[in-house]
C-alpha atoms as a PDB file:
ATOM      1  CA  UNK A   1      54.624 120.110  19.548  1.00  0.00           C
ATOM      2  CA  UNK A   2      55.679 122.764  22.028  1.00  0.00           C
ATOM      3  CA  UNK A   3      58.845 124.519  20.681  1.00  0.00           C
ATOM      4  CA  UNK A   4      61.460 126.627  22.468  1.00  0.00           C
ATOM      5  CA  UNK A   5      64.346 128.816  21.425  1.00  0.00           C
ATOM      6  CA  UNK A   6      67.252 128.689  23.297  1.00  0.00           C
ATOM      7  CA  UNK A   7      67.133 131.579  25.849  1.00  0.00           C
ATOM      8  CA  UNK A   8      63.355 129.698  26.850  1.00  0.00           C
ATOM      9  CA  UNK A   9      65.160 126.412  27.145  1.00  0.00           C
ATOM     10  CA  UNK A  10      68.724 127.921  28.895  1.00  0.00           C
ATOM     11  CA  UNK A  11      65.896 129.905  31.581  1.00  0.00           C
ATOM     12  CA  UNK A  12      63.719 126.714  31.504  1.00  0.00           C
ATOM     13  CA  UNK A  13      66.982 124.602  32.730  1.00  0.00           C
ATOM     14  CA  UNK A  14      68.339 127.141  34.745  1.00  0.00           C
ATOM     15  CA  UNK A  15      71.602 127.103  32.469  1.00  0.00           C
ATOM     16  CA  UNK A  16      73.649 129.397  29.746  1.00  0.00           C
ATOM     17  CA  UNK A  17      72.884 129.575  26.465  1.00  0.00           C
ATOM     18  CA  UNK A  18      76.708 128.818  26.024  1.00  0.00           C
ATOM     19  CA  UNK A  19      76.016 125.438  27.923  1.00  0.00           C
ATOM     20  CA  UNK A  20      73.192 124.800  25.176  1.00  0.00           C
ATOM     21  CA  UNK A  21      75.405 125.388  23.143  1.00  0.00           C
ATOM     22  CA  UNK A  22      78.447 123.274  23.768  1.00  0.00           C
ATOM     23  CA  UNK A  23      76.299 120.373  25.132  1.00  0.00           C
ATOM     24  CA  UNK A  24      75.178 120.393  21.019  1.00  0.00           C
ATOM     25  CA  UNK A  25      79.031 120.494  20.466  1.00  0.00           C
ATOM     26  CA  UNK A  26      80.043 117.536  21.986  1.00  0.00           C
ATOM     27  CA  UNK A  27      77.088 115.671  20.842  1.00  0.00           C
ATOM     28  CA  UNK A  28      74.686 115.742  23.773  1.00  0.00           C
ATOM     29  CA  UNK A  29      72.097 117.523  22.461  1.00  0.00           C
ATOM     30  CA  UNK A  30      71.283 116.337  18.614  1.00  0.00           C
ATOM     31  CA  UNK A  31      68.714 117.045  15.956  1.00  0.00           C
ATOM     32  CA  UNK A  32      68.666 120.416  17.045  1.00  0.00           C
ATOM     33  CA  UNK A  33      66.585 122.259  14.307  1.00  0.00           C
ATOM     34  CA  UNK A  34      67.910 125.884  12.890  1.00  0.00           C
ATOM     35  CA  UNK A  35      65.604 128.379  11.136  1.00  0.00           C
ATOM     36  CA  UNK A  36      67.187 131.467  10.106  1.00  0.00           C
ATOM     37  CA  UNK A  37      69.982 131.048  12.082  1.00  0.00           C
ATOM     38  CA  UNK A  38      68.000 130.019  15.223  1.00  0.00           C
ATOM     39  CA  UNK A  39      67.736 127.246  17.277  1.00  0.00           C
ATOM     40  CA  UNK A  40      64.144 125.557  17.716  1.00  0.00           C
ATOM     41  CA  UNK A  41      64.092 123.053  20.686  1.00  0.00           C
ATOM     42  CA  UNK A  42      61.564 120.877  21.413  1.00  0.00           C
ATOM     43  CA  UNK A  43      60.391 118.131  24.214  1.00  0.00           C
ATOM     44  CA  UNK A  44      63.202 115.459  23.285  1.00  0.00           C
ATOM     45  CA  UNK A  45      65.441 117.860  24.066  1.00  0.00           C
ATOM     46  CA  UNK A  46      64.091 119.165  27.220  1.00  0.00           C
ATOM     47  CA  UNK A  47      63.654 115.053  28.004  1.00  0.00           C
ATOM     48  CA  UNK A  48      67.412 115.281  27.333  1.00  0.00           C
ATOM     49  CA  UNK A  49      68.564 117.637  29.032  1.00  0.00           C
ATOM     50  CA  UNK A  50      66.468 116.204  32.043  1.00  0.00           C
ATOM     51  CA  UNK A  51      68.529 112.962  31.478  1.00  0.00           C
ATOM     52  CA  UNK A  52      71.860 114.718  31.262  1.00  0.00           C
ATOM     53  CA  UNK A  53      70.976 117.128  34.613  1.00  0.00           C
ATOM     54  CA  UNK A  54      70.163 113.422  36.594  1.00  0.00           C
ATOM     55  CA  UNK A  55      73.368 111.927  35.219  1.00  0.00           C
ATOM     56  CA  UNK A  56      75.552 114.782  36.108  1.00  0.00           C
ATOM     57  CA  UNK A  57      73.915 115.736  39.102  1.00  0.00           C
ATOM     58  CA  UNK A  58      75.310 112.334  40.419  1.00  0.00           C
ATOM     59  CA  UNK A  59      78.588 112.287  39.129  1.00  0.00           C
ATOM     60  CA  UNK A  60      78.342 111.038  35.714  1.00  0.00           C
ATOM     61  CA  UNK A  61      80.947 112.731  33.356  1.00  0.00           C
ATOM     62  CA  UNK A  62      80.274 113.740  30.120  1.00  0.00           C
ATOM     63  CA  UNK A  63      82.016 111.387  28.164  1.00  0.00           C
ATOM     64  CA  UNK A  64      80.107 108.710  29.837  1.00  0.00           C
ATOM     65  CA  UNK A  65      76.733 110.497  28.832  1.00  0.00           C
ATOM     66  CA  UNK A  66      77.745 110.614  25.350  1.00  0.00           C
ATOM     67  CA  UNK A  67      78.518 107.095  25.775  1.00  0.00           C
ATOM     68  CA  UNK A  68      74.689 106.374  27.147  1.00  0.00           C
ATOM     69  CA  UNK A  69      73.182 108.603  24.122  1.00  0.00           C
ATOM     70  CA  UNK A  70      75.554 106.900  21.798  1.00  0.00           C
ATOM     71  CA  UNK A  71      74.856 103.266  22.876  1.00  0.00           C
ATOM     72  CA  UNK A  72      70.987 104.324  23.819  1.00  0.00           C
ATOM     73  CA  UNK A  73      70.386 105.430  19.893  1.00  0.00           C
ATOM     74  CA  UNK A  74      72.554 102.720  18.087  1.00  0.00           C
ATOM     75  CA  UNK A  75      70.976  98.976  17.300  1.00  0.00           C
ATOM     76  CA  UNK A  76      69.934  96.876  20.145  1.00  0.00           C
ATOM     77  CA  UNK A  77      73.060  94.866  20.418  1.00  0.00           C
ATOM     78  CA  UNK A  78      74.703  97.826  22.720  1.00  0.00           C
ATOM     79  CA  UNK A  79      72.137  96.325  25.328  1.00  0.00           C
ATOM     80  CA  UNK A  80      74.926  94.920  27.255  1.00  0.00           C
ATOM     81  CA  UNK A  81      77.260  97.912  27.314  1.00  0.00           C
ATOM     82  CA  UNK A  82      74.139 100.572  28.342  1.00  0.00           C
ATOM     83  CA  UNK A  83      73.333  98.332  31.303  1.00  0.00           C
ATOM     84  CA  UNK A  84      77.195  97.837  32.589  1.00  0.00           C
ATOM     85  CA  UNK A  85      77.316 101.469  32.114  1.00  0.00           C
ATOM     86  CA  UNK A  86      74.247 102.129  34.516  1.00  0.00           C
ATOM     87  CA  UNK A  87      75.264  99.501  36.641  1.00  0.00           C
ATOM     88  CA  UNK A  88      78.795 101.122  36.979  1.00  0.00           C
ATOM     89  CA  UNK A  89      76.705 104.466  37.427  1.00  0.00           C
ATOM     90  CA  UNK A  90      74.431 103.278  39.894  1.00  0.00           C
ATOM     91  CA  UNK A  91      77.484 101.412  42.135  1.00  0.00           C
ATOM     92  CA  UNK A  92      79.516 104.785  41.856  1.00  0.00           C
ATOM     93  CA  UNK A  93      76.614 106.954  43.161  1.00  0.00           C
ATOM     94  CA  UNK A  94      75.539 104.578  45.767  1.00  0.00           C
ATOM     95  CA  UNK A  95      79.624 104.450  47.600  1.00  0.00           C
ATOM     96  CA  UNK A  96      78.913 108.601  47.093  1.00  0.00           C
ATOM     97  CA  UNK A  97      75.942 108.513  49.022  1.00  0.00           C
ATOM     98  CA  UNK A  98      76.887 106.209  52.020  1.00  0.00           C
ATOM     99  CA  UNK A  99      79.802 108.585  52.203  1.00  0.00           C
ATOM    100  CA  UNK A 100      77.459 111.524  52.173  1.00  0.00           C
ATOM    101  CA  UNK A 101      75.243 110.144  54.489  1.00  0.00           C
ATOM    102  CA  UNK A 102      78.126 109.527  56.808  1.00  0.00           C
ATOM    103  CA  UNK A 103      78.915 113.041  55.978  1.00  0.00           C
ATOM    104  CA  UNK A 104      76.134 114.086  57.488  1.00  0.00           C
ATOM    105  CA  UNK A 105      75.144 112.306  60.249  1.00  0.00           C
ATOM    106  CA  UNK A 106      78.464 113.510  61.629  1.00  0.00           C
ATOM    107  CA  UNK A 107      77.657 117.110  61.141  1.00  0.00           C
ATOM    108  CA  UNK A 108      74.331 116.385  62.285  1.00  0.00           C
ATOM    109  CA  UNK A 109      76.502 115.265  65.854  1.00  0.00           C
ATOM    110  CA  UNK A 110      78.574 118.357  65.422  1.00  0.00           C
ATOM    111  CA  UNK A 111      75.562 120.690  65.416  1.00  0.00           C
ATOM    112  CA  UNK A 112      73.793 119.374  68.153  1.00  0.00           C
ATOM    113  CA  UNK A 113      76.959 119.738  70.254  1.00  0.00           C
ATOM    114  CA  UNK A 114      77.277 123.164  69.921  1.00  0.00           C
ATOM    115  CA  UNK A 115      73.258 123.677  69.823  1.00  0.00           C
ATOM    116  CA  UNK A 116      73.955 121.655  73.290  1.00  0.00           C
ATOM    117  CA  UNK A 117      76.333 124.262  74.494  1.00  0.00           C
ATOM    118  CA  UNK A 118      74.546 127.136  73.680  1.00  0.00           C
ATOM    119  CA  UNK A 119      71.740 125.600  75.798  1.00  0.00           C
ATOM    120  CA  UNK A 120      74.095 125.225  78.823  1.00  0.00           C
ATOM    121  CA  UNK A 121      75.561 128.694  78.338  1.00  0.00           C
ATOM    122  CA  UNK A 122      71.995 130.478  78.141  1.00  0.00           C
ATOM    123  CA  UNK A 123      71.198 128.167  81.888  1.00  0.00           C
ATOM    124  CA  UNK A 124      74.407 128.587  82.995  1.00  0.00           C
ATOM    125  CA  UNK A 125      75.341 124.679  82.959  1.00  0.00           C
ATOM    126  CA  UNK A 126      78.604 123.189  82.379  1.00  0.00           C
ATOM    127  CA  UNK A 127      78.953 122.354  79.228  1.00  0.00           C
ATOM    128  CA  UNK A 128      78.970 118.943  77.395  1.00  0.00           C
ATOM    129  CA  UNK A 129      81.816 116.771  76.804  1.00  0.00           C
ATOM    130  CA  UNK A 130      82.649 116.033  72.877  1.00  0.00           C
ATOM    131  CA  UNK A 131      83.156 112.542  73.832  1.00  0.00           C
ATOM    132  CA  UNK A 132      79.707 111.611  74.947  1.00  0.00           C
ATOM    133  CA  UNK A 133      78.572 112.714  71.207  1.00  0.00           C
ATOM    134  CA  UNK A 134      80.620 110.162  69.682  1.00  0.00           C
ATOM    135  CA  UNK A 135      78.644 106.920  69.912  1.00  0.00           C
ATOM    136  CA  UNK A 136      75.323 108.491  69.658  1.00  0.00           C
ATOM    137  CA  UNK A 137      73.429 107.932  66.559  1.00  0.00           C
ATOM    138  CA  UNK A 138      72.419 111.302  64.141  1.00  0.00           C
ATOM    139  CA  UNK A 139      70.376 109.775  61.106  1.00  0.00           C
END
């Protein structure tokens, strides 16, 4: 099995060592083995650390990941409290991305007003009126 120490794995990430490090603190990262004072990582915990960059990456705090790890390794009776976790998880980031998509679409509209009066400065037209923007559609 591939191994890493934890410079490879912090560059491999794209994070600090010192994140590595606390994320083993607070019981994200386990099982972490040490030889001669150094720590050998290995595909579970680059599988982890996938995990925990997806759950973060959309919101998910880290008390609620050790929450997931700690119900996810523990007898299958925490069945129920892993899937109203993710179902919490998955409502929360779905209300963040209909905002975001909002979001966007409206500075989508704000962009192609101004792209809009560029083009009428550079052929000397009048230039659009904000108001005719504000029913069209920018998906």
């Amino acid at each position: 099995m591939k191994t890493y120490t934890i410079r490879e794995l912090a560059d491999r990430f794209n994070l600090n060592i010192s994140t590595l490090r606390y994320y083993e603190e607070i019981g994200l990262l386990t099982e972490v083995e040490h030889q001669a004072d150094r720590r050998i990582y290995n595909e579970y915990h680059c599988d982890r650390l996938r995990a925990i960059e997806c759950f973060k990456a959309t919101g998910m705090t880290n008390k609620e990941i050790q929450s997931f790890f700690k119900y996810e390794t523990a007898d299958p009776q925490n069945l129920v409290q892993i899937i109203e976790l993710l179902t919490n998880h998955v409502d929360e980031t779905e209300r963040a991305l209909q905002k975001l998509t909002a979001n966007l679409a409206n500075i989508k509209r704000k962009l192609a007003y101004y792209q809009d009066i560029e083009t009428c400065q550079v052929k000397n037209l009048p230039s659009p009126d904000w108001c005719d923007y504000l029913q069209r559609q920018f998906d």
